[in-house]
ModelCIF file with pLDDT and N, C-alpha, C, O atoms, coordinates in Angstrom:
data_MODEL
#
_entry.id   MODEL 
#
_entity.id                         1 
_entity.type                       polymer 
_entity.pdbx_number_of_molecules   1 
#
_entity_poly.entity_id                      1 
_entity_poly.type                           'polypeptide(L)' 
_entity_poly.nstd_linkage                   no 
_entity_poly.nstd_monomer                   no 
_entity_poly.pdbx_seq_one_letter_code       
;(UNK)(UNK)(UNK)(UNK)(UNK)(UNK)(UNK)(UNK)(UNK)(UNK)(UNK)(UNK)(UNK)(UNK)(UNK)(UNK)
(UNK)(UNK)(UNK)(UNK)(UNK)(UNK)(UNK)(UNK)(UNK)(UNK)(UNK)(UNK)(UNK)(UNK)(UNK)(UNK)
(UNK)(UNK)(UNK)(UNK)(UNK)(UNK)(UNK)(UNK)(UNK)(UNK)(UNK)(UNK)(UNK)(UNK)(UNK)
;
_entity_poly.pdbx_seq_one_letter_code_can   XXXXXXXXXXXXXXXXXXXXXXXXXXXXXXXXXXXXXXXXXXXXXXX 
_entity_poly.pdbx_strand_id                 A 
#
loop_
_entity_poly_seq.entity_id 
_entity_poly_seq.num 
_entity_poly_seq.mon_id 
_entity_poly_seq.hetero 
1 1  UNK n 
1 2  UNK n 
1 3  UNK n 
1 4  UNK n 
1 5  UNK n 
1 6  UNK n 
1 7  UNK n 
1 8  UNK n 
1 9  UNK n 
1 10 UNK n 
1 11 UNK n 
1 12 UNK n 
1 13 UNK n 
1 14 UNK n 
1 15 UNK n 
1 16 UNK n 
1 17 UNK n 
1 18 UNK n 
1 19 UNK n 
1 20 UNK n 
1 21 UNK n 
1 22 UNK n 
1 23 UNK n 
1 24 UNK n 
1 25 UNK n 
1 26 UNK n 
1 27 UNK n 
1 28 UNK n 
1 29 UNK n 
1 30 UNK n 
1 31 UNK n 
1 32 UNK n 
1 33 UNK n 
1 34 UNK n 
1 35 UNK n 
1 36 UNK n 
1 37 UNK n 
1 38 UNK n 
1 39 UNK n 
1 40 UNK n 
1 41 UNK n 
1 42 UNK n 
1 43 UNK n 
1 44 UNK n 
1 45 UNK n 
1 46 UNK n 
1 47 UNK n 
#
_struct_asym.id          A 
_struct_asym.entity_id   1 
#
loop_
_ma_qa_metric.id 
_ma_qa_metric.mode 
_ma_qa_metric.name 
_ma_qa_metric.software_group_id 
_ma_qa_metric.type 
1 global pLDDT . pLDDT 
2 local  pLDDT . pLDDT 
#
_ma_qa_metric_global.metric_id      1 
_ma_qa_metric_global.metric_value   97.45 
_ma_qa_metric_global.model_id       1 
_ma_qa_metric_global.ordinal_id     1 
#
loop_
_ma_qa_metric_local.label_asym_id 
_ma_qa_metric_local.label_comp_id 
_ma_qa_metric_local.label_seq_id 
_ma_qa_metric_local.metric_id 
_ma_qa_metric_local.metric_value 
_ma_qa_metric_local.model_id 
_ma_qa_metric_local.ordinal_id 
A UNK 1  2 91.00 1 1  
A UNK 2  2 90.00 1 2  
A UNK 3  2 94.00 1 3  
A UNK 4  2 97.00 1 4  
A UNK 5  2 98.00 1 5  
A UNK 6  2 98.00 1 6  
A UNK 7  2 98.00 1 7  
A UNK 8  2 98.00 1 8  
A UNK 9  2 98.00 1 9  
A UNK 10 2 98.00 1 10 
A UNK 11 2 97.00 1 11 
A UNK 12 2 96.00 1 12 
A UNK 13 2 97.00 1 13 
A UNK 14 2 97.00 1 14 
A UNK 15 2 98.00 1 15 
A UNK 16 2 98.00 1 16 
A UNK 17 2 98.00 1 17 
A UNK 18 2 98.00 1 18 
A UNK 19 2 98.00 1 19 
A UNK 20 2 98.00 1 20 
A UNK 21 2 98.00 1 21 
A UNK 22 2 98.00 1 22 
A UNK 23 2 98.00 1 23 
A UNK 24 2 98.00 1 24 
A UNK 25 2 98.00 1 25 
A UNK 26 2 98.00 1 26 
A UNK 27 2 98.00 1 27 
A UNK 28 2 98.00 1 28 
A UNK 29 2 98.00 1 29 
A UNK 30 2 98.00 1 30 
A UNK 31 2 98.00 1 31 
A UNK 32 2 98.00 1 32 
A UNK 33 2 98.00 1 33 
A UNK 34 2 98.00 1 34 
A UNK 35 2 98.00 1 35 
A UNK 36 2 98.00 1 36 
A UNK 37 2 98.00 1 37 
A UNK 38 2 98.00 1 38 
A UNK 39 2 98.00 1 39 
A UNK 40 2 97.00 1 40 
A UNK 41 2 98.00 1 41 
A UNK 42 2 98.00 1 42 
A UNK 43 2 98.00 1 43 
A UNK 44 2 98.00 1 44 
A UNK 45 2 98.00 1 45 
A UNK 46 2 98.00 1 46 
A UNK 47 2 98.00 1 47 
#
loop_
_atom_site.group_PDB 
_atom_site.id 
_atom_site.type_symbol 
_atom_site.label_atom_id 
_atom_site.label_alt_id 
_atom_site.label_comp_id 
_atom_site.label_asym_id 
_atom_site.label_entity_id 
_atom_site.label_seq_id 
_atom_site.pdbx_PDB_ins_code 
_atom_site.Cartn_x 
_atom_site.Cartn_y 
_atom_site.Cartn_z 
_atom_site.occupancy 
_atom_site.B_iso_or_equiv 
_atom_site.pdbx_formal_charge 
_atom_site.auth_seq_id 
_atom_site.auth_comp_id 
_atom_site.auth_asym_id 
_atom_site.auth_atom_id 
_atom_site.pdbx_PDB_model_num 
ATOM 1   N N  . UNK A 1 1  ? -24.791 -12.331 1.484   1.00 91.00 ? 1  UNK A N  1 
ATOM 2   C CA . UNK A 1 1  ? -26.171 -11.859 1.676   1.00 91.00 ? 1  UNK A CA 1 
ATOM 3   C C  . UNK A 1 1  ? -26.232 -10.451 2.264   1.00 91.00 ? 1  UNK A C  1 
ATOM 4   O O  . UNK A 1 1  ? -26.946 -10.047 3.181   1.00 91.00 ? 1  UNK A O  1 
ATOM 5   N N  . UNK A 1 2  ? -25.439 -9.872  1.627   1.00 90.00 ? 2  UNK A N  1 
ATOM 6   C CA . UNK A 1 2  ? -25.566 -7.910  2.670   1.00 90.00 ? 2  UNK A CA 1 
ATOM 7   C C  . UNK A 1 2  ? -24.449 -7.933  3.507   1.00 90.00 ? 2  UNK A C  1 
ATOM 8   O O  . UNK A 1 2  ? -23.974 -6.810  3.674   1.00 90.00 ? 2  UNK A O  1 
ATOM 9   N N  . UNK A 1 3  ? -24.027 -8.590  3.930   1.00 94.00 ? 3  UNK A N  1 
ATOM 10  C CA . UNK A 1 3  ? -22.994 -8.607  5.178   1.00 94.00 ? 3  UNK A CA 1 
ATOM 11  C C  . UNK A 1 3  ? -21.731 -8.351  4.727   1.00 94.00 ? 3  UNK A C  1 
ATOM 12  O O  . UNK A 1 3  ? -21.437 -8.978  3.709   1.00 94.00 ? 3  UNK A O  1 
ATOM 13  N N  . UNK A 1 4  ? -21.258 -7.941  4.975   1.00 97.00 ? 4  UNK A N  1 
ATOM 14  C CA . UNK A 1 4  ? -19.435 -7.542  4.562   1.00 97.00 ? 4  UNK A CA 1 
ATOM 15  C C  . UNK A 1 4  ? -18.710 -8.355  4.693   1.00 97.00 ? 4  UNK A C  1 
ATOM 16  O O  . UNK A 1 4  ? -18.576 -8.818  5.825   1.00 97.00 ? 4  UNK A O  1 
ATOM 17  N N  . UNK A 1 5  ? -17.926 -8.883  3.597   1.00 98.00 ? 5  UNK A N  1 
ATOM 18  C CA . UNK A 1 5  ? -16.788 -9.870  4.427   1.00 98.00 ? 5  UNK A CA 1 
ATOM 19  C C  . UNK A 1 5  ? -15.787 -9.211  5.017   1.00 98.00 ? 5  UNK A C  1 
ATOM 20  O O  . UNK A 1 5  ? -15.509 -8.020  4.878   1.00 98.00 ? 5  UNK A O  1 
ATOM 21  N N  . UNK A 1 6  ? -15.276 -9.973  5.648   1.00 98.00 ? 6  UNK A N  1 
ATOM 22  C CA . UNK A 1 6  ? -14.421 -9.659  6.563   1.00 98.00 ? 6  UNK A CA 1 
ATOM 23  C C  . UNK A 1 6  ? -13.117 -9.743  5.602   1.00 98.00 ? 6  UNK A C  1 
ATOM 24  O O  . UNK A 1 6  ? -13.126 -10.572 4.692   1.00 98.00 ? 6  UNK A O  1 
ATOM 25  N N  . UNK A 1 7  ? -11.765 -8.723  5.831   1.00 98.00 ? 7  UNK A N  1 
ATOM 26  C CA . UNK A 1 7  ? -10.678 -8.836  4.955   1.00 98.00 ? 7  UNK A CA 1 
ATOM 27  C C  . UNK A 1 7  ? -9.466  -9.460  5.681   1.00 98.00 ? 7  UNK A C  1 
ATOM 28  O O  . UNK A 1 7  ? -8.853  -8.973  6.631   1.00 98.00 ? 7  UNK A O  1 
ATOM 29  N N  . UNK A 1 8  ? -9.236  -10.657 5.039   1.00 98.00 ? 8  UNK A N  1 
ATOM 30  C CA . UNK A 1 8  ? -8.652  -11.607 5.266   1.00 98.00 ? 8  UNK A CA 1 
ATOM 31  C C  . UNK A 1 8  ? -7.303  -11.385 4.889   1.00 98.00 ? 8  UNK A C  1 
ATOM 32  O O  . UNK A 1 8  ? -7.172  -10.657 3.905   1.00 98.00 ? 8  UNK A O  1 
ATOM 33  N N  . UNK A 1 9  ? -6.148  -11.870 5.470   1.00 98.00 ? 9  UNK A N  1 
ATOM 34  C CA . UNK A 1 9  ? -4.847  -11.441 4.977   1.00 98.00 ? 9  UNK A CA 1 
ATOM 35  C C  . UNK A 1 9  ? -4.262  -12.612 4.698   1.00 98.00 ? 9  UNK A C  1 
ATOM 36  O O  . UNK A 1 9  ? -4.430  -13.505 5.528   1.00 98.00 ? 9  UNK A O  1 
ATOM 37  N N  . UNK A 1 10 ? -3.468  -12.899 3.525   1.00 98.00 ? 10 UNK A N  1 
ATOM 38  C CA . UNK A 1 10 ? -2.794  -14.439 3.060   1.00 98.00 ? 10 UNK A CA 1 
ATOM 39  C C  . UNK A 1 10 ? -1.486  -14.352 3.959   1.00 98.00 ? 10 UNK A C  1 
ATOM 40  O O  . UNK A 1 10 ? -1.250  -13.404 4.708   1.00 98.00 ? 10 UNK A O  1 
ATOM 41  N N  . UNK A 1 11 ? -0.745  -15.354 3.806   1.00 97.00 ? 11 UNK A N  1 
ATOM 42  C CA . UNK A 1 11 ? 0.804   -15.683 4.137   1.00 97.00 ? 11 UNK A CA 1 
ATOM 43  C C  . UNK A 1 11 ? 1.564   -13.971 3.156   1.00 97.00 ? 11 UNK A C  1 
ATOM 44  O O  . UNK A 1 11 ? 1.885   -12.860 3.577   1.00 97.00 ? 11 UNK A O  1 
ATOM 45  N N  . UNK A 1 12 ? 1.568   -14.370 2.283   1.00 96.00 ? 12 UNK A N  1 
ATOM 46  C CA . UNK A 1 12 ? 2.370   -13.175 1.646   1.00 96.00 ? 12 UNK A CA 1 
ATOM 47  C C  . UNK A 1 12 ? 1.964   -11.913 1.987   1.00 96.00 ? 12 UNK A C  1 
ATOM 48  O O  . UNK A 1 12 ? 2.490   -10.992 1.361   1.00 96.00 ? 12 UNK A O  1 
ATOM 49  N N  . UNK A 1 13 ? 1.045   -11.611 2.943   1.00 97.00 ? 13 UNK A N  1 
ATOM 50  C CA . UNK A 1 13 ? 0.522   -10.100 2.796   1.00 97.00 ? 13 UNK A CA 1 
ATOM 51  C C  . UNK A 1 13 ? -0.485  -9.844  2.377   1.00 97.00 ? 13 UNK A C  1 
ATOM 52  O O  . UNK A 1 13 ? -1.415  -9.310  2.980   1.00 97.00 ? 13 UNK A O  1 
ATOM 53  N N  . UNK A 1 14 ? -0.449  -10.173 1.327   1.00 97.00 ? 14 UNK A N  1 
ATOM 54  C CA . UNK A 1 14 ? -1.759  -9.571  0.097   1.00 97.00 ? 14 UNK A CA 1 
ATOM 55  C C  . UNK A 1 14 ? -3.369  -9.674  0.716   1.00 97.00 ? 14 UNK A C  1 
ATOM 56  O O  . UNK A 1 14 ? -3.266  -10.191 1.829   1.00 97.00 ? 14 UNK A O  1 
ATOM 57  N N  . UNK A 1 15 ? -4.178  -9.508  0.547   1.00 98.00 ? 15 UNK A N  1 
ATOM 58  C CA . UNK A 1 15 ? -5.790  -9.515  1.203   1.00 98.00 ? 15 UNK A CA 1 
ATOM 59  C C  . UNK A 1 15 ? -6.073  -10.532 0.584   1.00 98.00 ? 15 UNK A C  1 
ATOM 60  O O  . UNK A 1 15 ? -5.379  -10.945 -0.345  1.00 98.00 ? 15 UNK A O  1 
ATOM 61  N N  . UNK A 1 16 ? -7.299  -11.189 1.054   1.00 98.00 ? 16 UNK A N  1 
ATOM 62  C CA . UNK A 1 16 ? -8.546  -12.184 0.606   1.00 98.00 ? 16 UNK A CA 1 
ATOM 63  C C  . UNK A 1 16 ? -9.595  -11.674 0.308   1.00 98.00 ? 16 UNK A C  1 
ATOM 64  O O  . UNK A 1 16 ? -9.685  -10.451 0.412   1.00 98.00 ? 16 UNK A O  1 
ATOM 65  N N  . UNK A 1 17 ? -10.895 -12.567 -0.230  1.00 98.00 ? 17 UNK A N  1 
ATOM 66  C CA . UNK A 1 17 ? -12.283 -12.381 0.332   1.00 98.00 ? 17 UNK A CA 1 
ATOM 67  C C  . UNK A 1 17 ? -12.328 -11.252 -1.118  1.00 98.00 ? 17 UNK A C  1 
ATOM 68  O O  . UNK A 1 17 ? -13.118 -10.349 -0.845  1.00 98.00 ? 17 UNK A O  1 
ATOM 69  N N  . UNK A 1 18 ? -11.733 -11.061 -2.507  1.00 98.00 ? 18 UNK A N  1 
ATOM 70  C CA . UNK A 1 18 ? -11.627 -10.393 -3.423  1.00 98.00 ? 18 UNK A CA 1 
ATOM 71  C C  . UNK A 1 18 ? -11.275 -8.696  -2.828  1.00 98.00 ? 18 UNK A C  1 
ATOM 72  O O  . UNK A 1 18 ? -11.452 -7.808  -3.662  1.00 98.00 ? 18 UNK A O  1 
ATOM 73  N N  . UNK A 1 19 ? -10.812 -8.294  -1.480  1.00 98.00 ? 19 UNK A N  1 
ATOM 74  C CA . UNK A 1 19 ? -10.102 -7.305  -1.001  1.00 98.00 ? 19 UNK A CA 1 
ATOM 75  C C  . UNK A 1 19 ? -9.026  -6.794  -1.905  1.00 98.00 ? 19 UNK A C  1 
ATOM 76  O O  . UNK A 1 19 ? -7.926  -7.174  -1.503  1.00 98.00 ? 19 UNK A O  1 
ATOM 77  N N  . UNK A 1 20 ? -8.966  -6.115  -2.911  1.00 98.00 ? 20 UNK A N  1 
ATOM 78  C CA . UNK A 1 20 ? -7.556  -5.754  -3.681  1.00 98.00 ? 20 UNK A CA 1 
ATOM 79  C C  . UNK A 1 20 ? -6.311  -5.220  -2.682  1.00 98.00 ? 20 UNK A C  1 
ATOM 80  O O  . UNK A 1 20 ? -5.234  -5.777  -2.895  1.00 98.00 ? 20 UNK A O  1 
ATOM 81  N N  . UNK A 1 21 ? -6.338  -3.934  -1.332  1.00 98.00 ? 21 UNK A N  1 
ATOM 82  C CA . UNK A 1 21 ? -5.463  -3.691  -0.637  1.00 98.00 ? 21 UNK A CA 1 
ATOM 83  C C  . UNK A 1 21 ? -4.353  -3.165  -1.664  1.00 98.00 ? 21 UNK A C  1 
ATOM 84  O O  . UNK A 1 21 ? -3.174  -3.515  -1.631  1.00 98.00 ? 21 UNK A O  1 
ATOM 85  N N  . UNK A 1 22 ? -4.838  -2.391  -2.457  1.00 98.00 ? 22 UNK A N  1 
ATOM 86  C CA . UNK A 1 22 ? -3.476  -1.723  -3.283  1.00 98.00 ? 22 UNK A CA 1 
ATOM 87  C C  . UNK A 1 22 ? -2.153  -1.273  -2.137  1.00 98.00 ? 22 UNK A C  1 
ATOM 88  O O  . UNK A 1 22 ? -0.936  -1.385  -2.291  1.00 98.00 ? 22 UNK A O  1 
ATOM 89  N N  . UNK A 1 23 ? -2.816  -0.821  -1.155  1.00 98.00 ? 23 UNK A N  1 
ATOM 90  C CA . UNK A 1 23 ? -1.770  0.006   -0.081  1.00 98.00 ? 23 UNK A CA 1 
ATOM 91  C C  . UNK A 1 23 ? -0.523  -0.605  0.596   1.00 98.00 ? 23 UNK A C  1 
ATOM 92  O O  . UNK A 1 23 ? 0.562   -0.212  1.024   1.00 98.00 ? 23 UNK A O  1 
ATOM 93  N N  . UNK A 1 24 ? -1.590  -2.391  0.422   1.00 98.00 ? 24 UNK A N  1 
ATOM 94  C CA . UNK A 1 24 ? -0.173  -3.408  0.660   1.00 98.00 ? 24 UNK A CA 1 
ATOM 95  C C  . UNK A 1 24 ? 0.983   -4.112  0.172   1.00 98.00 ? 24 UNK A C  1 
ATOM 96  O O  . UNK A 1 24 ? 1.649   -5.089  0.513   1.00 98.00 ? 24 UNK A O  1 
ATOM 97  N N  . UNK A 1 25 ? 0.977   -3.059  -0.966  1.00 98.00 ? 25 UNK A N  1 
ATOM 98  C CA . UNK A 1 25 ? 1.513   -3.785  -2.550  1.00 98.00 ? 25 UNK A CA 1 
ATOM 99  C C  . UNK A 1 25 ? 2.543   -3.364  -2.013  1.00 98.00 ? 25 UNK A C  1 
ATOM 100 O O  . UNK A 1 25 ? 2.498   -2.532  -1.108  1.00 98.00 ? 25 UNK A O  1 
ATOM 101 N N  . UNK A 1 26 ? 3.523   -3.806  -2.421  1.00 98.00 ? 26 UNK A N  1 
ATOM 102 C CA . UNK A 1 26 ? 5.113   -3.677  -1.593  1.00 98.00 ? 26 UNK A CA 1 
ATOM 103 C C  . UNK A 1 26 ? 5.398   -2.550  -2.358  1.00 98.00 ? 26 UNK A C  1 
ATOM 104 O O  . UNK A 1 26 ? 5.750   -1.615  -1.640  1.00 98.00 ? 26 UNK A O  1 
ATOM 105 N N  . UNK A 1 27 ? 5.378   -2.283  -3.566  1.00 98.00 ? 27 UNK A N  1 
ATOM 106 C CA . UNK A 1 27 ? 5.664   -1.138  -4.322  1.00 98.00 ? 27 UNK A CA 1 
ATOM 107 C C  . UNK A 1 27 ? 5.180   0.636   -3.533  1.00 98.00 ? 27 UNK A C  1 
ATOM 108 O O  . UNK A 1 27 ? 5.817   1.580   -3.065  1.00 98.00 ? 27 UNK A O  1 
ATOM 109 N N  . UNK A 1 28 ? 3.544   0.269   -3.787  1.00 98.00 ? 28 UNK A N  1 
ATOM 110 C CA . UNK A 1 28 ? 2.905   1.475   -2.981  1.00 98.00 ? 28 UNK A CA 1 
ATOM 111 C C  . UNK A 1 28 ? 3.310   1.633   -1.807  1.00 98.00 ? 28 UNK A C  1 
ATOM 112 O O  . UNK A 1 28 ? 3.549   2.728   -1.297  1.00 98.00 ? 28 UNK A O  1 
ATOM 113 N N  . UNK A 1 29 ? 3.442   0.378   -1.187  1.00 98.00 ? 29 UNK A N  1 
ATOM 114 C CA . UNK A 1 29 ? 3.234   1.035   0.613   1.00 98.00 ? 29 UNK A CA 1 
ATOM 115 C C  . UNK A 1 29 ? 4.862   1.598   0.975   1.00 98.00 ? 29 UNK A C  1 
ATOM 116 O O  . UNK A 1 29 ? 5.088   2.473   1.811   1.00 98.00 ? 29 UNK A O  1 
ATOM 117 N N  . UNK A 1 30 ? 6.165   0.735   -0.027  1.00 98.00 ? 30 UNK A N  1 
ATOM 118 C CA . UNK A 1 30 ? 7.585   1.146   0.044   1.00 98.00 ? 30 UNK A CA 1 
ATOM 119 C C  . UNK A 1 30 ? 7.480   2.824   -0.258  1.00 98.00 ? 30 UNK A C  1 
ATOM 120 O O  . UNK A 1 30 ? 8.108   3.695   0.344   1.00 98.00 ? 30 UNK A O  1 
ATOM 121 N N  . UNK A 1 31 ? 6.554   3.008   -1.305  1.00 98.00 ? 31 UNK A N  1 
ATOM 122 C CA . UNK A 1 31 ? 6.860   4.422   -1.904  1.00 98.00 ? 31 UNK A CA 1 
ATOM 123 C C  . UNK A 1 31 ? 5.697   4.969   -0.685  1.00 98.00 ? 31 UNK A C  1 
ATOM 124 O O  . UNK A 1 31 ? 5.459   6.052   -1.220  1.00 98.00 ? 31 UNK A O  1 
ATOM 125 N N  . UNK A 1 32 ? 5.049   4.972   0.238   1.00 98.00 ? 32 UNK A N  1 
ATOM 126 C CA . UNK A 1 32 ? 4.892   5.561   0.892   1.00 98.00 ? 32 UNK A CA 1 
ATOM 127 C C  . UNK A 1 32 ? 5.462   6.332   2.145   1.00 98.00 ? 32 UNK A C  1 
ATOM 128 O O  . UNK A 1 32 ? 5.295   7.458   2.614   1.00 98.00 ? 32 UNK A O  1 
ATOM 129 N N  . UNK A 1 33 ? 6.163   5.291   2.457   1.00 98.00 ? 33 UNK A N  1 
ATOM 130 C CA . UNK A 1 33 ? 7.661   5.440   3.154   1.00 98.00 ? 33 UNK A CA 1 
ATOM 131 C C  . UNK A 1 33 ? 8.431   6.212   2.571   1.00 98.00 ? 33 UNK A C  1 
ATOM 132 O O  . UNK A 1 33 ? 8.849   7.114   3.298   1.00 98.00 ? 33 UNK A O  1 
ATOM 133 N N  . UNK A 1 34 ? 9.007   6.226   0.913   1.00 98.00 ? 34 UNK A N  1 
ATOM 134 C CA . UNK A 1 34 ? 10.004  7.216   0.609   1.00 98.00 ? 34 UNK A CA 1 
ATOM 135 C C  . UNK A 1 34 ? 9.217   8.386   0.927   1.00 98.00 ? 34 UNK A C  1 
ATOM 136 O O  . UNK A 1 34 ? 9.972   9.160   1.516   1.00 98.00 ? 34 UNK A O  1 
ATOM 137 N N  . UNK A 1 35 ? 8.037   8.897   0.817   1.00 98.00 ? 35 UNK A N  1 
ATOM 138 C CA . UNK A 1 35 ? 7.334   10.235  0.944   1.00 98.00 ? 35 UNK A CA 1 
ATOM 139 C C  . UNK A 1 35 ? 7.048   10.835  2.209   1.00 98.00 ? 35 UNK A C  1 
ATOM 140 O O  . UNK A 1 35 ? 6.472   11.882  2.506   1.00 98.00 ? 35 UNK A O  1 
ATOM 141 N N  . UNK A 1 36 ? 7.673   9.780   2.999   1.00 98.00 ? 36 UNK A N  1 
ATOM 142 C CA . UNK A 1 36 ? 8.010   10.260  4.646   1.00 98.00 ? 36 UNK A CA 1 
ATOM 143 C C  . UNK A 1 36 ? 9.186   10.474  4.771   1.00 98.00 ? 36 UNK A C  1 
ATOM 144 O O  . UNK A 1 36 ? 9.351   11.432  5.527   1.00 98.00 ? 36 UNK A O  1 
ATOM 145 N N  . UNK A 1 37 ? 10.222  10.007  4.359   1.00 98.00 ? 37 UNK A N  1 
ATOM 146 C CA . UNK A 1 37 ? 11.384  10.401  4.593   1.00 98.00 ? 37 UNK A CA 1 
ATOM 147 C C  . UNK A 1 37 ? 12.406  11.468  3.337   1.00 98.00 ? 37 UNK A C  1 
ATOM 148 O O  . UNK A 1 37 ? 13.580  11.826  3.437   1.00 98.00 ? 37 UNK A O  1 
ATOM 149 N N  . UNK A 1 38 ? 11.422  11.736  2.243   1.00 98.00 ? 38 UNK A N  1 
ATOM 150 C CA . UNK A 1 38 ? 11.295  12.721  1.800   1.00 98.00 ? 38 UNK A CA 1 
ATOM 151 C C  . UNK A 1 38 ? 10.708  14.023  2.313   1.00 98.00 ? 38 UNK A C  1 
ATOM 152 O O  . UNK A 1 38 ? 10.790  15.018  1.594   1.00 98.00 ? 38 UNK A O  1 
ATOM 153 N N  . UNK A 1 39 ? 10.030  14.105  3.691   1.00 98.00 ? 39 UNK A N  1 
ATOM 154 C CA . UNK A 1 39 ? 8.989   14.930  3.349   1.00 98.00 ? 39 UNK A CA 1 
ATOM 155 C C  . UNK A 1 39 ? 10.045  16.456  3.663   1.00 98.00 ? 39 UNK A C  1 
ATOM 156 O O  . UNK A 1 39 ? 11.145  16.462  4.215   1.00 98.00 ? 39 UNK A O  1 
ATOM 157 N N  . UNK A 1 40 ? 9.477   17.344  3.251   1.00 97.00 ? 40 UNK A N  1 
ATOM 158 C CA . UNK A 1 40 ? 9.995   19.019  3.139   1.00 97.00 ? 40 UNK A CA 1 
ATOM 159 C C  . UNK A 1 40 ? 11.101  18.973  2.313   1.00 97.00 ? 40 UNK A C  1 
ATOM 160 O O  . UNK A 1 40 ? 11.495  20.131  2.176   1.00 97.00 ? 40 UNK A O  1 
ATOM 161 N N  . UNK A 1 41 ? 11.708  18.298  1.773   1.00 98.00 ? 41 UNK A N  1 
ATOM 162 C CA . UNK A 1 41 ? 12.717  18.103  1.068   1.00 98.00 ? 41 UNK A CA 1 
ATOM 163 C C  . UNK A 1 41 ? 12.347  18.779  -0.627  1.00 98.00 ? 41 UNK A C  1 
ATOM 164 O O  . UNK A 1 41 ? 11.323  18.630  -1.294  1.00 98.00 ? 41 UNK A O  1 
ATOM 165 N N  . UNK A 1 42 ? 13.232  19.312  -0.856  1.00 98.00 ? 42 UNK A N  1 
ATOM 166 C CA . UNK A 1 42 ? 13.004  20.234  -2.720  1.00 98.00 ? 42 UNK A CA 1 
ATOM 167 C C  . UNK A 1 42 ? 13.099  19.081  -3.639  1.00 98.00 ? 42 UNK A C  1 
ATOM 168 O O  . UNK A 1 42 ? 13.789  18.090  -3.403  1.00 98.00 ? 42 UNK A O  1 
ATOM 169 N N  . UNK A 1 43 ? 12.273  19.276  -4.849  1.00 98.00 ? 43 UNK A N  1 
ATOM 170 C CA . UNK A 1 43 ? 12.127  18.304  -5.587  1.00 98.00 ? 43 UNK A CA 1 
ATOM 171 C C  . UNK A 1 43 ? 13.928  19.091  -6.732  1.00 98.00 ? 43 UNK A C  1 
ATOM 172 O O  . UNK A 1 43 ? 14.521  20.151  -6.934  1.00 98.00 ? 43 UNK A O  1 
ATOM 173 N N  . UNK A 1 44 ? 13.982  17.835  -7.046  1.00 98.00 ? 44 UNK A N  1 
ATOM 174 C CA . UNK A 1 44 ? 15.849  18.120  -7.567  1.00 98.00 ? 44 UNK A CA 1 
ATOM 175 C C  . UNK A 1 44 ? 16.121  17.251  -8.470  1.00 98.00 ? 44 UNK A C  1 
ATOM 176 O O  . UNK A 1 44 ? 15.401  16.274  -8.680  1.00 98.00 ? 44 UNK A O  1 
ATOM 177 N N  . UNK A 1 45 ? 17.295  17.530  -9.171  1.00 98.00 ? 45 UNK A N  1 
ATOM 178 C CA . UNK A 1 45 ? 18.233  16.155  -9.818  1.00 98.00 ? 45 UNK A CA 1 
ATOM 179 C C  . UNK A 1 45 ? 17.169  15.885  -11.051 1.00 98.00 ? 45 UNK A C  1 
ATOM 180 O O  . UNK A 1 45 ? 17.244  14.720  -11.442 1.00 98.00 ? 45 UNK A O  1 
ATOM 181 N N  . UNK A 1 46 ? 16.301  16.597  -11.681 1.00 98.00 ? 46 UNK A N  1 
ATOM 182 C CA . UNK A 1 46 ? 15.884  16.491  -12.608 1.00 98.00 ? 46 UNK A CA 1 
ATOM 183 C C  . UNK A 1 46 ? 16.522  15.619  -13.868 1.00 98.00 ? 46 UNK A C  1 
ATOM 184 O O  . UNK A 1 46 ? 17.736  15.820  -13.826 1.00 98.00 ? 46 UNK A O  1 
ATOM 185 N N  . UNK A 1 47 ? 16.192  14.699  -15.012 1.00 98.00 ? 47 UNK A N  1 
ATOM 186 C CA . UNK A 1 47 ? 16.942  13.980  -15.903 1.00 98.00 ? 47 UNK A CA 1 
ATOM 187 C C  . UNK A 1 47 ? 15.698  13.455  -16.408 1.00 98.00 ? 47 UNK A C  1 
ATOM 188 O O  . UNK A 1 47 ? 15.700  12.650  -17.339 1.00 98.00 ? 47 UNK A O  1 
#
């Protein structure tokens, strides 16, 4: 009725309450991490 649900988190991680949470996708949030421990680093090794 207007009110926001609240975002609920399952056992596995993932959100509830139709919350998608792309950011918690093990994929995205891993590759967010490589882009920290990449960071200032030259892009290289092209193939």
């Amino acid at each position: 009725n207007g009110v926001i649900k609240e975002v609920t988190i399952n056992a596995d991680t993932t959100c509830g309450n139709d919350w998608v949470c792309e950011h918690r996708w093990r994929q995205i949030r891993n590759m967010v991490a490589f882009r920290n421990v990449a960071n200032g680093q030259p892009f290289a090794n092209w193939w």
